[in-house]
Protein backbone atom coordinates (compact mmCIF):
# COMPACT_ATOMS: atom_id res chain seq x y z
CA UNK A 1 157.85 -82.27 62.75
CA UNK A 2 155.23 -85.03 61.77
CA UNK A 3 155.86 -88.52 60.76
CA UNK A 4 155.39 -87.30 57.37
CA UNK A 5 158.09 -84.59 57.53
CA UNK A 6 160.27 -87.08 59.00
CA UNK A 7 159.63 -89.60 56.27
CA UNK A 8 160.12 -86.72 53.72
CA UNK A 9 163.80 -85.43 55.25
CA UNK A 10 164.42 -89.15 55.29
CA UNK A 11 163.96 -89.67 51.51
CA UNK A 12 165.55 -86.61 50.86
CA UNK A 13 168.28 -87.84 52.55
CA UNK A 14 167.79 -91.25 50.78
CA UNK A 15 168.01 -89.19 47.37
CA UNK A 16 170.94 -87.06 48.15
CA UNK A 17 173.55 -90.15 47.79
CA UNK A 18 172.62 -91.52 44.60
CA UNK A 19 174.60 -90.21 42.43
CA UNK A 20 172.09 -89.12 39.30
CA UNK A 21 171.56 -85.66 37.89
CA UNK A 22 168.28 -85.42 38.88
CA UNK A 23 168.74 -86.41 42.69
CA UNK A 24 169.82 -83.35 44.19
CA UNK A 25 166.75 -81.75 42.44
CA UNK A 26 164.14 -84.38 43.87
CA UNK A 27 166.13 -83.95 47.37
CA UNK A 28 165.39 -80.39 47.71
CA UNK A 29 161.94 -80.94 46.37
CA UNK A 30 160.77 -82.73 49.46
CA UNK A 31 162.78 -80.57 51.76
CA UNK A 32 160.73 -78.24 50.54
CA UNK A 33 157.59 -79.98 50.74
CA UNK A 34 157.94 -81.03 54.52
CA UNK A 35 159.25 -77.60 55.27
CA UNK A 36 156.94 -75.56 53.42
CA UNK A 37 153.25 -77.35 52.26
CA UNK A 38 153.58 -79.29 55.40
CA UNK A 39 153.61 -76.29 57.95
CA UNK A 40 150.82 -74.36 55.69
CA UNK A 41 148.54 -77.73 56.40
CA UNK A 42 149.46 -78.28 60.22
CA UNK A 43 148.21 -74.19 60.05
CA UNK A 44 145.44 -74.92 58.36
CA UNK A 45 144.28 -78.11 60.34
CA UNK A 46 144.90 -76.52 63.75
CA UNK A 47 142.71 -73.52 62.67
CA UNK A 48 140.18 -75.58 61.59
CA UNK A 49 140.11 -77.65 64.87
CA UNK A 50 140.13 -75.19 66.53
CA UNK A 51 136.93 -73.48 64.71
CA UNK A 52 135.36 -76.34 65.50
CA UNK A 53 136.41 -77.13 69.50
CA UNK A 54 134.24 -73.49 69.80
CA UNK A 55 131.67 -75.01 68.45
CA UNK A 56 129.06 -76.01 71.09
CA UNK A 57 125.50 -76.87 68.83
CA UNK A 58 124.70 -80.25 68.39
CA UNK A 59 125.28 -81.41 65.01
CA UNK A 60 122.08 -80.94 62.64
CA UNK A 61 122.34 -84.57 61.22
CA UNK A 62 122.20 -86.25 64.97
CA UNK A 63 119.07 -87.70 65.46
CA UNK A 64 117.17 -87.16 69.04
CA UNK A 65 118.62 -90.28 71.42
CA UNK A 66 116.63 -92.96 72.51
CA UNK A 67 119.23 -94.74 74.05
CA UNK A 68 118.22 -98.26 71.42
CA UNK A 69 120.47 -98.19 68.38
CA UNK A 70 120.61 -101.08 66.69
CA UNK A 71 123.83 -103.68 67.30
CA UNK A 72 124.14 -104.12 63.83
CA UNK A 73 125.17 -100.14 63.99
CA UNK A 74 129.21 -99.86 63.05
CA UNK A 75 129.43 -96.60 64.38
CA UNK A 76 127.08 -95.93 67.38
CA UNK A 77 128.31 -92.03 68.23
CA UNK A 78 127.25 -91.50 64.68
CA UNK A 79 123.87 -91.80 65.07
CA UNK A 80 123.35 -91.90 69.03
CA UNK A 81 123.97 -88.45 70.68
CA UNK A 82 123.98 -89.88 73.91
CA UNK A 83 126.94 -89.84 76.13
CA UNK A 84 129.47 -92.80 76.04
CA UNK A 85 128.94 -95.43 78.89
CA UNK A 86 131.56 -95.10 81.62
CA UNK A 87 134.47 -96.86 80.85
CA UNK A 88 135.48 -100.13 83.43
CA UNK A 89 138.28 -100.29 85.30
CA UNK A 90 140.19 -103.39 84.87
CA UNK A 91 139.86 -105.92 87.30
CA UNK A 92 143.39 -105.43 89.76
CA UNK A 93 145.21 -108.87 89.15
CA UNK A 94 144.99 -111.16 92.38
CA UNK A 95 147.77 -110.74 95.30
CA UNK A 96 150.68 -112.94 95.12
CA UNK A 97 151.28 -115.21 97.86
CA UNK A 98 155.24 -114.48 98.97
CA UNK A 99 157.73 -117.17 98.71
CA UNK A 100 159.54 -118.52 101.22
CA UNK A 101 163.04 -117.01 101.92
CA UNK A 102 166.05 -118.92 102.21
């Protein structure tokens, strides 16, 4: 279940113990919605991902790379197609020296 299901059962939850006439209404309302309209979207998001994953094309917006985009840029993958530098390793911290032992 996602966050948002859990956050839904939760209020649910939240709404069975009050006490008002309308409560137990509300409650299953948002069971419903996590159990139901949440599982159609997951469906429909994973299909769509997945449409897309097969999708090998560069996009038609992407303009041709010269490896200079501006550092005032926000978003630099938007408008660079060029693969991301590699990424650094951190440096390892330095060794520490061993106390004495008593």
């Amino acid at each position: 279940m996602t966050v948002l299901g859990e956050v839904l059962v939760a209020t649910a939850d939240f709404h069975d113990g009050l006490g008002q006439a309308s409560d137990p209404y509300t409650a299953r309302r948002l069971r419903y919605l996590a159990d139901e309209h949440l599982r159609v979207l997951r469906s429909d998001l994973t299909h769509t991902r997945n449409a897309l994953a097969d999708r090998h094309a560069p996009h038609p917006g992407r303009s041709t790379c010269t490896e200079e985009v501006p550092a005032t840029e926000r978003e630099r993958s938007a408008v660079c197609a060029c693969p991301p530098p590699p990424r650094t390793l951190p440096a390892p911290p330095p060794p520490v020296a061993a106390g004495l032992r008593r």
